[in-house]
Protein backbone atom coordinates (compact mmCIF):
# COMPACT_ATOMS: atom_id res chain seq x y z
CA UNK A 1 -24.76 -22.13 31.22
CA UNK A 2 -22.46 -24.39 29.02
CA UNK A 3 -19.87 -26.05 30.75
CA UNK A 4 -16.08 -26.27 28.73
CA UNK A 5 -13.43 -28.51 29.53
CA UNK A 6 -9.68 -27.34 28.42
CA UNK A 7 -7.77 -30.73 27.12
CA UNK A 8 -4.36 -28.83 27.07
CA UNK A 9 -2.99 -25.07 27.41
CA UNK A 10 -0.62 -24.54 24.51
CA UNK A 11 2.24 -22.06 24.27
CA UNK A 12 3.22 -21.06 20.35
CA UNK A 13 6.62 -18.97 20.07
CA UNK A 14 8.29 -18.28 16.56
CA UNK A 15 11.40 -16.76 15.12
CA UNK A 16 13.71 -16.17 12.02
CA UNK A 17 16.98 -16.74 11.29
CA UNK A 18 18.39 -14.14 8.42
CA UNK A 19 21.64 -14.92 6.58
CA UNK A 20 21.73 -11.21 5.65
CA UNK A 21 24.83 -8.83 5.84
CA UNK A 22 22.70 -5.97 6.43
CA UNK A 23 21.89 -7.00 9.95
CA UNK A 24 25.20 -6.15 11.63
CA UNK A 25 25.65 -2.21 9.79
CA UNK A 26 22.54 -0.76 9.39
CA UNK A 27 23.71 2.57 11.31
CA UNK A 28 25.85 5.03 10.58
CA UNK A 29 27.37 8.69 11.70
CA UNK A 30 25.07 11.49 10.18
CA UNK A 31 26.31 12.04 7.37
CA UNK A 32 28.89 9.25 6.83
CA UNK A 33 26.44 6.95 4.20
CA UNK A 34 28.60 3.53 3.89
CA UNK A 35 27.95 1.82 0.87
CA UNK A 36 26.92 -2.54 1.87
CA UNK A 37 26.84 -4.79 -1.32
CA UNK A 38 24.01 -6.81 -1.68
CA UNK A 39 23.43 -10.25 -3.48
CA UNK A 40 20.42 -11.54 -5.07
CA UNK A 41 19.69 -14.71 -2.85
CA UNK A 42 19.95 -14.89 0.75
CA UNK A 43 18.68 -17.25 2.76
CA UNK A 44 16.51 -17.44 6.17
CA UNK A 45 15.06 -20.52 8.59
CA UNK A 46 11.67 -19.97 10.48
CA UNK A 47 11.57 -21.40 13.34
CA UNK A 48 8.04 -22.71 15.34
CA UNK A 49 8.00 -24.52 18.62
CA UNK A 50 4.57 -25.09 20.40
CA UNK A 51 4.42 -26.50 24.73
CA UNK A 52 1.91 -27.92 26.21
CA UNK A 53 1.67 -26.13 29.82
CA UNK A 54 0.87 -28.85 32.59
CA UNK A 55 3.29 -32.04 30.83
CA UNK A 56 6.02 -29.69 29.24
CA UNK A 57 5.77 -32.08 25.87
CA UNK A 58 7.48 -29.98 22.80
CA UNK A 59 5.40 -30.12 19.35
């Protein structure tokens, strides 16, 4: 049988960052439609972070 050896355990988390007006009123009364103006560019930031188990080092 083969015998592995693991160097380092690795947590990976990711998010997002919107600038979008949208987020904040997306619901609404039934029947009570309200009308959110949208613009042609918005901009987000992804974020990625990665930690090593045993030494706590960030990547």
């Amino acid at each position: 049988m083969l015998e592995c050896k693991t160097d380092q355990i690795l947590f990976e988390d990711e998010g997002m960052i919107r600038d979008d007006q949208t987020i904040a009123s997306t619901s609404f009364p039934k029947g009570q439609q309200k009308i959110i103006p949208t613009y042609d560019k918005y901009y987000n930031a992804k974020l990625l972070a990665t930690v090593d188990y045993e030494s706590g080092e960030i990547y």
